[in-house]
Structures are given as C-alpha cells and as structure tokens.
Protein backbone atom coordinates (compact mmCIF):
# COMPACT_ATOMS: atom_id res chain seq x y z
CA UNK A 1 0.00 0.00 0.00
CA UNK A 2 1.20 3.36 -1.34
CA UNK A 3 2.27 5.40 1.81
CA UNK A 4 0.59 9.01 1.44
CA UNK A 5 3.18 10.90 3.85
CA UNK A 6 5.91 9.79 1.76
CA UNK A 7 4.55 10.77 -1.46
CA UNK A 8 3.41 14.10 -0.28
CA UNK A 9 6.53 14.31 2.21
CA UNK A 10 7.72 17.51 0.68
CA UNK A 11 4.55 19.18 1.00
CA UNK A 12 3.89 18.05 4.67
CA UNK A 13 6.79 19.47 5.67
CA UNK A 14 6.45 23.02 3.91
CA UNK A 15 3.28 23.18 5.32
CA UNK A 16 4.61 21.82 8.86
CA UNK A 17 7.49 25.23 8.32
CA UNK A 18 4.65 27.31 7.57
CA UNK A 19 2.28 26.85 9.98
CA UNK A 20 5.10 26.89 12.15
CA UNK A 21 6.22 30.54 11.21
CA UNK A 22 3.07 31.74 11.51
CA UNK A 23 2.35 30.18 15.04
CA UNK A 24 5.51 31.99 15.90
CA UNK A 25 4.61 35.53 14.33
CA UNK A 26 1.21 35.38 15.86
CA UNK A 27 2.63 34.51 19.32
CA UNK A 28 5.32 37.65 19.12
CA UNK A 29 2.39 39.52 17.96
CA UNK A 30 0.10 38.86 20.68
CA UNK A 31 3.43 39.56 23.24
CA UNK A 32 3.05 42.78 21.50
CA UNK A 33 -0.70 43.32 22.06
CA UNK A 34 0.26 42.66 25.52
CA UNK A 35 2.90 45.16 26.28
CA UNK A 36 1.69 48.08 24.20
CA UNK A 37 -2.52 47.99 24.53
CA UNK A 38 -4.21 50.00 23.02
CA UNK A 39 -1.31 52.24 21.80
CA UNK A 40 -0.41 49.03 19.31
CA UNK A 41 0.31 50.09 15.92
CA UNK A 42 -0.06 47.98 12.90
CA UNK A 43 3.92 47.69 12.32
CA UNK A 44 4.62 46.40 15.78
CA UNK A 45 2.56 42.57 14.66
CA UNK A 46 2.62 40.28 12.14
CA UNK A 47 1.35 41.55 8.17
CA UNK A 48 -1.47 38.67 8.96
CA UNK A 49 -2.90 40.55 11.64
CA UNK A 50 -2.44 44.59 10.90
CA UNK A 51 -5.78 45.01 9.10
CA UNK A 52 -7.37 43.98 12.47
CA UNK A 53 -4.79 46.25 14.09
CA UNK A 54 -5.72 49.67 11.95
CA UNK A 55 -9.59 48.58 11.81
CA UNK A 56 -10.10 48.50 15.67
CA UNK A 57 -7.39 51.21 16.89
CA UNK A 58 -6.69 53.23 14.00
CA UNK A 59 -3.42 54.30 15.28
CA UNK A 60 -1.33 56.14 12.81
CA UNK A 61 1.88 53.67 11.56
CA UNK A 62 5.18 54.99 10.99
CA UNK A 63 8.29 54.10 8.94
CA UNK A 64 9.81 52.19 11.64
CA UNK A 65 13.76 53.05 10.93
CA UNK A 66 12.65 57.09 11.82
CA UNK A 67 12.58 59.21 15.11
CA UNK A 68 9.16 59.41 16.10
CA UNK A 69 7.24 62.61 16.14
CA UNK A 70 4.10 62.17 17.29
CA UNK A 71 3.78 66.53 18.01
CA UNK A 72 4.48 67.28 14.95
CA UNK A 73 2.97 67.40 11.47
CA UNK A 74 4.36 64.46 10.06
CA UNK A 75 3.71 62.02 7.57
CA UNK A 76 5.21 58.52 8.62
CA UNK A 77 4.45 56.88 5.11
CA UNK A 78 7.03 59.55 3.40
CA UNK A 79 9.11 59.91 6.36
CA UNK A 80 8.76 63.75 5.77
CA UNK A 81 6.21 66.95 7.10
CA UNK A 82 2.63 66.63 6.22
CA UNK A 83 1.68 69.46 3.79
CA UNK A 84 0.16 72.45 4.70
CA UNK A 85 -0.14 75.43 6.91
CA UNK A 86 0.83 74.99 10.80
CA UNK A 87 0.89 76.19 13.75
CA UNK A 88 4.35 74.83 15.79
CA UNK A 89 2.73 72.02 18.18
CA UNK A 90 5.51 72.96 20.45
CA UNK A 91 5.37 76.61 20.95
CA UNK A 92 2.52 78.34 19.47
CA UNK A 93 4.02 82.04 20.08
CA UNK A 94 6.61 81.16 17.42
CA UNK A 95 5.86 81.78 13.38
CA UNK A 96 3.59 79.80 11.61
CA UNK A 97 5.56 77.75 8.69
CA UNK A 98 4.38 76.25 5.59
CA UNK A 99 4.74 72.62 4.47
CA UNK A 100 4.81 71.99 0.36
CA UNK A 101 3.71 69.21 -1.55
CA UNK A 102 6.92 67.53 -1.28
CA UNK A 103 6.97 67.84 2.69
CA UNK A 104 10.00 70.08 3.36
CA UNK A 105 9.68 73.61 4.82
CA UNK A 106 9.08 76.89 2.33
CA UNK A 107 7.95 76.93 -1.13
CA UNK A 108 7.05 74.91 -4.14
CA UNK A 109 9.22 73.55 -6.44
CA UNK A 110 9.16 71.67 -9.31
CA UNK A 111 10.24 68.13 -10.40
CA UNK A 112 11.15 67.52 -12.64
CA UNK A 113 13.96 70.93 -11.99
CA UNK A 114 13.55 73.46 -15.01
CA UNK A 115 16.04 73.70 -17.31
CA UNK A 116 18.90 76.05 -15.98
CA UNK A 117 17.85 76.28 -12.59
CA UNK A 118 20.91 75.80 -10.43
CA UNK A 119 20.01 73.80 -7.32
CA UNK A 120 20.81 73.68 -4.00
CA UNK A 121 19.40 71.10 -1.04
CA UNK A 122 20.34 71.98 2.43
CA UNK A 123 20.25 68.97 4.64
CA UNK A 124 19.60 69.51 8.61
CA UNK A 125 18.05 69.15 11.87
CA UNK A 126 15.40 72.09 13.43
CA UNK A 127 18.68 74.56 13.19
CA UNK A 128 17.58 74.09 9.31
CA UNK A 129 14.36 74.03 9.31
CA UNK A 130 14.13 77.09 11.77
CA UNK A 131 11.36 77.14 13.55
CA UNK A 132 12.24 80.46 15.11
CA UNK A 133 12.10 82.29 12.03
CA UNK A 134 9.70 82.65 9.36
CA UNK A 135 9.63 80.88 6.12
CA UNK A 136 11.53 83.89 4.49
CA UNK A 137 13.60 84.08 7.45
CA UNK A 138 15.45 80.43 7.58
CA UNK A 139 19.31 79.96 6.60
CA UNK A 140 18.34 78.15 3.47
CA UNK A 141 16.23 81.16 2.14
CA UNK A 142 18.31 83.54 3.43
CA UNK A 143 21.09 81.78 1.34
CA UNK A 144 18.67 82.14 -1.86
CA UNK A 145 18.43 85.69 -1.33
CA UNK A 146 22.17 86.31 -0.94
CA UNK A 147 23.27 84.36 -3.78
CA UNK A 148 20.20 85.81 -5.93
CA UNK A 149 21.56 89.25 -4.74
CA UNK A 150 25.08 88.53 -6.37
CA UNK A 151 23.80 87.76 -9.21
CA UNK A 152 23.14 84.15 -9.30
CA UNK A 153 19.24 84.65 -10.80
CA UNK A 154 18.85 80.95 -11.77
CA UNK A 155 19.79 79.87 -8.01
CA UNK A 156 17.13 78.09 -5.88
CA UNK A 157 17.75 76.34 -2.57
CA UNK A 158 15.65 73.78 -0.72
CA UNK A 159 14.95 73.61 3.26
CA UNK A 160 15.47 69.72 3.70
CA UNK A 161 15.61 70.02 7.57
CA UNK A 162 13.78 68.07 10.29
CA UNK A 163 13.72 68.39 13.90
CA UNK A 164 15.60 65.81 15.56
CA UNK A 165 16.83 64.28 12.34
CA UNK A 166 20.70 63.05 12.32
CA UNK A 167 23.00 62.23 9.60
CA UNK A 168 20.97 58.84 9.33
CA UNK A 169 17.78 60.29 8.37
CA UNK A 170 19.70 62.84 5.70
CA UNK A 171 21.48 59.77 4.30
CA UNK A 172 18.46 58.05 3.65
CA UNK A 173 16.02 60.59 2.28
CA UNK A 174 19.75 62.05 0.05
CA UNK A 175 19.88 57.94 -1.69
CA UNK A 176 16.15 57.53 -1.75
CA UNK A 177 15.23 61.16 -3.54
CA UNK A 178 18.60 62.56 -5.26
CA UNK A 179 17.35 61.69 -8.28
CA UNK A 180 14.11 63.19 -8.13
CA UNK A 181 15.08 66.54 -6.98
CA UNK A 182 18.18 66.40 -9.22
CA UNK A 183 20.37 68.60 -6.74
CA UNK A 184 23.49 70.52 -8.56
CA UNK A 185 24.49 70.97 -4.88
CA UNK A 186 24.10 69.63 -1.30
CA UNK A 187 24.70 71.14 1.83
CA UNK A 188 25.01 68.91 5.08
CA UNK A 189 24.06 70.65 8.56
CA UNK A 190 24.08 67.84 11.38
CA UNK A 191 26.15 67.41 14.65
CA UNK A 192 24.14 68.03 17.30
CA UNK A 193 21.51 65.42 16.35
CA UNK A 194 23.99 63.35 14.32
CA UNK A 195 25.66 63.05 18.22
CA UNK A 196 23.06 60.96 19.94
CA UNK A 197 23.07 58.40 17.10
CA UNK A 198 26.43 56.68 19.03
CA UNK A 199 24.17 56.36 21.95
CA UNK A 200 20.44 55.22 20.53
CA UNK A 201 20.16 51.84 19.18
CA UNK A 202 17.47 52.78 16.67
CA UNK A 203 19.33 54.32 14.20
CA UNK A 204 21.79 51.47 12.69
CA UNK A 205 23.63 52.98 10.14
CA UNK A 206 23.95 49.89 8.93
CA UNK A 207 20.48 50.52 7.26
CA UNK A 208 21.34 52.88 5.12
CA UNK A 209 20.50 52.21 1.45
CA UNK A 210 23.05 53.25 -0.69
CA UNK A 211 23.40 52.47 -4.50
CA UNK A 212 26.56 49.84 -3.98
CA UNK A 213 24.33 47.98 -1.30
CA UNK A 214 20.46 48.31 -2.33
CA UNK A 215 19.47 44.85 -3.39
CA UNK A 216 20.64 43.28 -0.31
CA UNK A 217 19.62 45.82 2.14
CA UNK A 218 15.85 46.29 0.76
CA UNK A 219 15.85 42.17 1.19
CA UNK A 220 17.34 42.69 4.89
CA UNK A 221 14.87 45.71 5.61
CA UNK A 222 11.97 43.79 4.10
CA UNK A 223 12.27 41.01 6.35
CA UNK A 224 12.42 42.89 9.18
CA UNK A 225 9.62 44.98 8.46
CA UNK A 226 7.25 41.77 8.09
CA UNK A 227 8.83 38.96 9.59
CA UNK A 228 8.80 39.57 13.50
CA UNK A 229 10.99 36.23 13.95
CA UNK A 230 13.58 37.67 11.56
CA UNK A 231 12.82 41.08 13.59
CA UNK A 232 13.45 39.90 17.19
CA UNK A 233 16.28 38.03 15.78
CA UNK A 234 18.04 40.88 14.47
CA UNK A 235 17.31 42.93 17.73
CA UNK A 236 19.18 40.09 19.95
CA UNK A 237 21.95 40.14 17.12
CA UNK A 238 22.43 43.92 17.74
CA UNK A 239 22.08 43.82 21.53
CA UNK A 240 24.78 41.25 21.87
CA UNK A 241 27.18 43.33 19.52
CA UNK A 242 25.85 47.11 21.26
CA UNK A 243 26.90 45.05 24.42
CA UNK A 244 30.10 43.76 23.18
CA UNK A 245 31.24 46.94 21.64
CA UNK A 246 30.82 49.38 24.52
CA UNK A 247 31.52 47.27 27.25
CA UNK A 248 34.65 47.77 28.49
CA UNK A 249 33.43 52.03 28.34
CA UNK A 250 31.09 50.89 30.84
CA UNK A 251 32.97 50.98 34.72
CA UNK A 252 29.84 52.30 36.99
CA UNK A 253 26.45 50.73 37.45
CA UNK A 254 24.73 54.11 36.90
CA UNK A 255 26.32 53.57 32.87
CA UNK A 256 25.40 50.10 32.72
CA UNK A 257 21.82 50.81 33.41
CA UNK A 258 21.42 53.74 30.83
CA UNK A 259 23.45 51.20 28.30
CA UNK A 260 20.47 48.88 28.97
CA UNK A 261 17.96 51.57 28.16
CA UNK A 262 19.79 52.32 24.89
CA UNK A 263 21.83 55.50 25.90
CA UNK A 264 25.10 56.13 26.95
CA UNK A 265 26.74 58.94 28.47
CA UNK A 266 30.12 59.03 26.82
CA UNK A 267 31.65 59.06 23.30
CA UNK A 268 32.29 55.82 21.71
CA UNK A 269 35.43 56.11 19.00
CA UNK A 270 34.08 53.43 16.86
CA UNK A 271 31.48 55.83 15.92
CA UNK A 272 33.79 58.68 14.95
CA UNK A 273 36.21 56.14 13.53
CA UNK A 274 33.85 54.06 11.17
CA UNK A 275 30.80 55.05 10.75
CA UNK A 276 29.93 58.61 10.56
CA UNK A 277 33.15 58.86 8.19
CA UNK A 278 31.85 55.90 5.94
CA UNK A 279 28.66 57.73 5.98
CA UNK A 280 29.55 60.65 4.79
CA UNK A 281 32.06 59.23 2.24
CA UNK A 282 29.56 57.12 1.16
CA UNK A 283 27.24 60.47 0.42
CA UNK A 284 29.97 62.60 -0.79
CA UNK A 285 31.33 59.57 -3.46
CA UNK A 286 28.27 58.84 -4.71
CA UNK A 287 27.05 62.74 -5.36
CA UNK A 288 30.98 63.20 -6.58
CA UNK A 289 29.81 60.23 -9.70
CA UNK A 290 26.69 62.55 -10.24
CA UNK A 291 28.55 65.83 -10.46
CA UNK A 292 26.57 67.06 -7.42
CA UNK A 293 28.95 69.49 -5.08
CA UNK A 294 28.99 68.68 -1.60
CA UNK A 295 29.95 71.10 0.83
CA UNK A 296 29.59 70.12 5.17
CA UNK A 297 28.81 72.61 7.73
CA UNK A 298 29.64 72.33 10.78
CA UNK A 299 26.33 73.00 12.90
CA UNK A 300 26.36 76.42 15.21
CA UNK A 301 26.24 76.07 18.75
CA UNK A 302 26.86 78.24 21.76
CA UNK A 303 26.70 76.22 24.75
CA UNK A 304 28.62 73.31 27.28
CA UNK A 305 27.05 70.85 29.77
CA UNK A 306 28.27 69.57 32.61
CA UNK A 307 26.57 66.30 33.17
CA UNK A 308 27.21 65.04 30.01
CA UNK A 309 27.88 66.64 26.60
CA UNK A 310 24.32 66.86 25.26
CA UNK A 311 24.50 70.52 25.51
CA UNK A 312 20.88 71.46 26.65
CA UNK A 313 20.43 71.87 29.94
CA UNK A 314 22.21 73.35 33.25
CA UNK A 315 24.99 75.55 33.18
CA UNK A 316 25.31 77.43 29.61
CA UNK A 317 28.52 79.12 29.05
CA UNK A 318 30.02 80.27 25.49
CA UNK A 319 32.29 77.16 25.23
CA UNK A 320 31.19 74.19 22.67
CA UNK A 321 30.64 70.92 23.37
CA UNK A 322 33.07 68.46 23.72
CA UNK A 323 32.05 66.27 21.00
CA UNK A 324 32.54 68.93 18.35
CA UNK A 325 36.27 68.21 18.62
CA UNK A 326 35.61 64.34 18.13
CA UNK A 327 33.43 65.22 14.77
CA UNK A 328 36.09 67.91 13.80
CA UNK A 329 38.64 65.21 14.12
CA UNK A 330 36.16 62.21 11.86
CA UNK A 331 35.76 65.21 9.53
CA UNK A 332 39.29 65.37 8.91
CA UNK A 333 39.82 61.50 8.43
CA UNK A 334 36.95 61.91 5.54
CA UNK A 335 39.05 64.73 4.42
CA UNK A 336 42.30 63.03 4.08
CA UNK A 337 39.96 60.44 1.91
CA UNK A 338 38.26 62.25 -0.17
CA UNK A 339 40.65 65.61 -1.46
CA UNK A 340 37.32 67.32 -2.95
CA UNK A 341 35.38 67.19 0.22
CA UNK A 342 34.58 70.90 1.37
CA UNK A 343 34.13 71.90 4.82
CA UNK A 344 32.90 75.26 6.47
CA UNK A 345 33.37 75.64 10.52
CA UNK A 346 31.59 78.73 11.48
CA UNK A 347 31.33 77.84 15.39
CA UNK A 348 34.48 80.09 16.85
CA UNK A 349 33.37 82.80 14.42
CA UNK A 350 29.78 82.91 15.63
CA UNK A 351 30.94 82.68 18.92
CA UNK A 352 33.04 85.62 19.33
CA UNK A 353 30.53 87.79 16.95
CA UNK A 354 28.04 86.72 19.60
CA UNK A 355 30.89 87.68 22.84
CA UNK A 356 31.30 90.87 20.55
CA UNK A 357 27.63 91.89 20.65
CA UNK A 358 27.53 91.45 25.22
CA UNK A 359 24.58 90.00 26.70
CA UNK A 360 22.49 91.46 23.79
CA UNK A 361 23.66 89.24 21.03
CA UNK A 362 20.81 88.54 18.93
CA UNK A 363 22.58 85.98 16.57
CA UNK A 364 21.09 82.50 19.13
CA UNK A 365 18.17 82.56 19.76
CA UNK A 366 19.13 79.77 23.11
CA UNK A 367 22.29 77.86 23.06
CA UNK A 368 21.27 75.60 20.27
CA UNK A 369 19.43 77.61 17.56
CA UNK A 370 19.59 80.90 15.69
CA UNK A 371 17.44 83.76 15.33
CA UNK A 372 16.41 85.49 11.73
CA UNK A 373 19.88 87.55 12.08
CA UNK A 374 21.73 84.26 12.88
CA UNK A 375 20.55 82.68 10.08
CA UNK A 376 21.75 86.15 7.87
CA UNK A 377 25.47 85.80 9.02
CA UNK A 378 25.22 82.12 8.53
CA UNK A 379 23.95 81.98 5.10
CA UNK A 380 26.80 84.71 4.20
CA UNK A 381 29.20 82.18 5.68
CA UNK A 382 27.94 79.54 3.73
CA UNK A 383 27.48 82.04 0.08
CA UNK A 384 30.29 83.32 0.59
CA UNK A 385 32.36 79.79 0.78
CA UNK A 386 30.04 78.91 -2.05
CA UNK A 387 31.22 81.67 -4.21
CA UNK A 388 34.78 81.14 -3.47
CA UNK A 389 35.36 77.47 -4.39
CA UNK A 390 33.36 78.93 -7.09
CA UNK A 391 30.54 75.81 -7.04
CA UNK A 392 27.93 77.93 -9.23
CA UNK A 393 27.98 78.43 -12.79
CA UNK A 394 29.65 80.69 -14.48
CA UNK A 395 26.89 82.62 -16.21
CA UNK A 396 24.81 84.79 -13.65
C-alpha cells in the first residue's frame, strides 16, 4: 500500500514550516498586544494581523527606521512633514511655517527641476528648518536671497531640515530622492543630532540604502519589516554586539543601566572612527559620480554641559561641546579620503561675533538655535564659501 506521507513528504513538511512561522509571528504579535494595549500600531505585529490592528485602533503607523514625532505634522508613510499650513505644536508664540507638496519647509518647487535652474538642497536638523524664524527668514532662504543678490538669478535652494533628524535620516532621504530633486548641490548641517546616534540603538547605520548595497539591504529591511521572527532576531543580534562593543566604556552601574535603556553617556570612537566617516564618504562619493557638489557645515552652537555633553540643559557658558572636537577630528579622516570634500566651521566665528555683541547678542536665539539675524550671518558664511570654491555656474 502506497504510503501518502511519503509521497506528499515535501509538501507536509512546507506546510509543517509554515504553519510553524506563523504560530511563531502570531505569538510575538500577541506579546506585542500585551505590552503596548491599546497604543499598538499595525507595524509592531505580524502583516497577517495589521488590518485587524488599523480597523479596531486606527493608530497612525510609521516608517519604523525614523525618530518618532508624534507633536508634529508628520507624515510617517514619506518619512517627511505633512503638507500644509501649521501652527508649531511645540510653541505656538513662534511663526507659523508652511509645508509643500513635497513635505520640506518653504515653497514649491518643481520636479522635474527646469532647465537652468541651479540647485541647491540643504540637509539639517530644526537649526535648518528654523522654527524660530519665518519661512523667508530660515538659513536656506536667506542663502537664496544672498546668492540671488550677487547675481546668481537661476539659483534656488531647498529647506530639507527636520527636527531631531541626524546624519541617518539625511542619508536616507539624500539615496532615496537625489534623483528626483536632481540637486546641482548639497549642503550637510548635522552634529548636534547626528551626536546621539552613538548612543540610541534605533538608528543602525547599517540601514542605510546606498546604490553599492540596495538589493541586499531592501531584502534585509523587508524582512524585518514583516517577519517579527527575523525582527526579534536581528534585535538580539544587535544587543549582543551594542553590548560587546561598549563594554569595556562601561565601569559604573549608573552607565550600565542607561546602556540597557539604549543610551550612553560618553563618546564611543568606533562611531567617529567608522561610521559617521563611511557615511559621509559614502554620500559625498556617490554625489561626486553625479557631479553634485557637496559642501559640510559644521552646525552652530553656543553652549557646554556639565553632566554630560548633550549641551541642553544646566549651566550654559560660550564654550562648545566636547564632542565637536571628536566630529572635527572624523571630519578630517573623511578629508584626508576624499581631497574634494569641502568643509565650512563657522562655530568660533559665531561665537566671538556673539561675545562681541555682550549679553544682547541677537545671533542665538538659546544655546542651540539661531534667530532670523543668525541665520543672515550664517547663510553669508555659507554664500560666501560657495562663491569662493566657485561651485555655481559661471553665467549669472
């Protein structure tokens, strides 16, 4: 007699795997039902079950490799502002702002770009998108203006900041959309933010998408995104090496127990070393093979702290951070890579303008952002350095 199992062995045991792996998704989901309620979103569970997830709680999703900002206007399907006309959510008494159709801060613009525009995309935290000042008022429009004032008629720069966004949030949204906005140069404006990715375990760098690495990281990303096995797996993965890598830093009990929560208060070289050089290489090569210029600003800042170097609470003085001299030092490592690589440090200038003008110094508006007539001497900095490695085109 014809054994059944053994002729349909194969299929048993695909079926067997399957039922197994879903078993095991709906079982991580329901661990997630259980620790998150009724704030559950539809990314934290298993594909299979999200439909019930967004039909019962409607909770907004999010792109889950993003700093969440559940304040502000923000779309988490585009990883970018949500269009429109707003109020800030944070602090009503300052100016209004716009939102475009494409998300970022100021006007529209077109895309495809019009033939013989010369354009500019300045990449940044809230220092760049300026919520202090008024559309007309931010760095990047100031910069317009200047350069449109020298005679550069065909020049038109983009506000591509974010608040809270780092160098990992630039790099993806510069490989995912530089060839849509068609940029004939960028302009890089992250430390402070671009700091606190050494100590958060939610933004691997690792993620990144670049051109040499897309087919196998949109597999990897894919996975994790719908496979919670594959997800929880990766988390342990990371732990273990987060663990391994900054665990000799660790000495007190008090650093072991923020380690565990995902921050650390210290500064880890690997970071400055590897990856924030590799990421910016990695930016800078590939816009170098487009014949985009690339030009890195150092961010502004006018503060110290003394618990820590996160630079926004407690004792403000006119000294800078600590950790400016670590980035200053991965800067120059890209440097000595890449000969073409431009960089502008405006701190110490800034700094003693500000000492210059006393108490009254109207250039910060606190000891992280500027005011409309910080972002004026800043976009001169940044024209004028512009102008004289002579990045625009010759006709005016």
């Amino acid at each position: 007699m014809e054994n059944r199992f053994e002729k349909h062995k194969t299929m048993v045991i695909l079926l067997f795997f399957i039922f197994l792996l879903i078993s095991v998704e709906v079982v991580l989901s329901l661990s997630q039902f259980a620790r998150y309620k009724k704030d559950i979103k539809a990314y934290y569970v298993t594909p299979i079950l999200r439909p019930m997830v967004n039909f019962i709680f409607k909770n907004e999703d999010y792109v889950p490799r993003t700093l969440s900002m559940y304040t502000w206007p923000w779309d988490y399907k585009t990883d970018r502002a949500r269009p429109g006309h707003h109020i800030n959510p944070l602090e009503p008494t300052m100016p209004a702002f716009n939102i475009n159709s494409f998300g970022l801060r100021g006007k529209e613009f077109q895309i495809p770009k019009p033939k013989g525009t010369y354009r500019i995309v300045v990449y940044g935290g809230s220092s760049t998108f300026g919520s202090e000042s008024t559309d007309e008022e931010t760095y990047p429009a100031q910069l317009e203006k200047k350069l449109q004032h020298e005679g550069y008629k065909n020049v038109e720069v983009l506000n591509y900041g974010a608040h809270g966004k780092s160098l990992y949030w630039i790099a993806q949204q510069y490989f995912n959309e530089v060839e849509k906005i068609q940029p004939d140069l960028i302009v890089i404006n992250s430390i402070r933010n671009t700091f606190f990715d050494q100590l958060q375990r939610w933004t691997p760098y690792t993620d990144i998408v670049s051109p040499q690495k897309a087919i196998f990281l949109k597999t990897h990303l894919y996975l994790t995104d719908n496979f919670l096995f594959y997800r929880f797996l990766r988390k342990f993965i990371e732990k273990a090496q987060y663990t391994g890598n900054i665990k000799h830093y660790l000495k007190e009990k008090r650093d072991r127990d923020r380690a565990d929560g995902g921050q650390v208060n210290g500064i880890f070289p690997e970071f400055f070393e590897k990856t924030y050089p590799t990421a910016i290489g990695d930016i800078y090569v590939d816009a170098a093979k487009r014949g985009i210029g690339f030009m890195l600003v150092i961010e502004p800042i006018r503060c110290v702290e003394t618990d820590g170097a996160t630079c926004m609470w407690n004792n403000v003085t006119n000294k800078v951070p600590m950790y400016y001299d670590v980035f200053r030092g991965a800067i120059k490592k890209v440097q000595e890579k890449h000969k073409g690589l431009i960089v502008l440090d405006p701190v110490e200038d800034m700094i003693k303008l500000a000492d210059r003008q006393g108490e009254k110094q109207n250039i910060f508006y606190d000891v992280l952002h500027l005011t409309p007539q910080g972002n004026v001497v800043l976009s001169n900095l940044i024209a004028s350095r512009i102008m004289d490695e002579k990045l625009l085109p010759n006709s005016k």
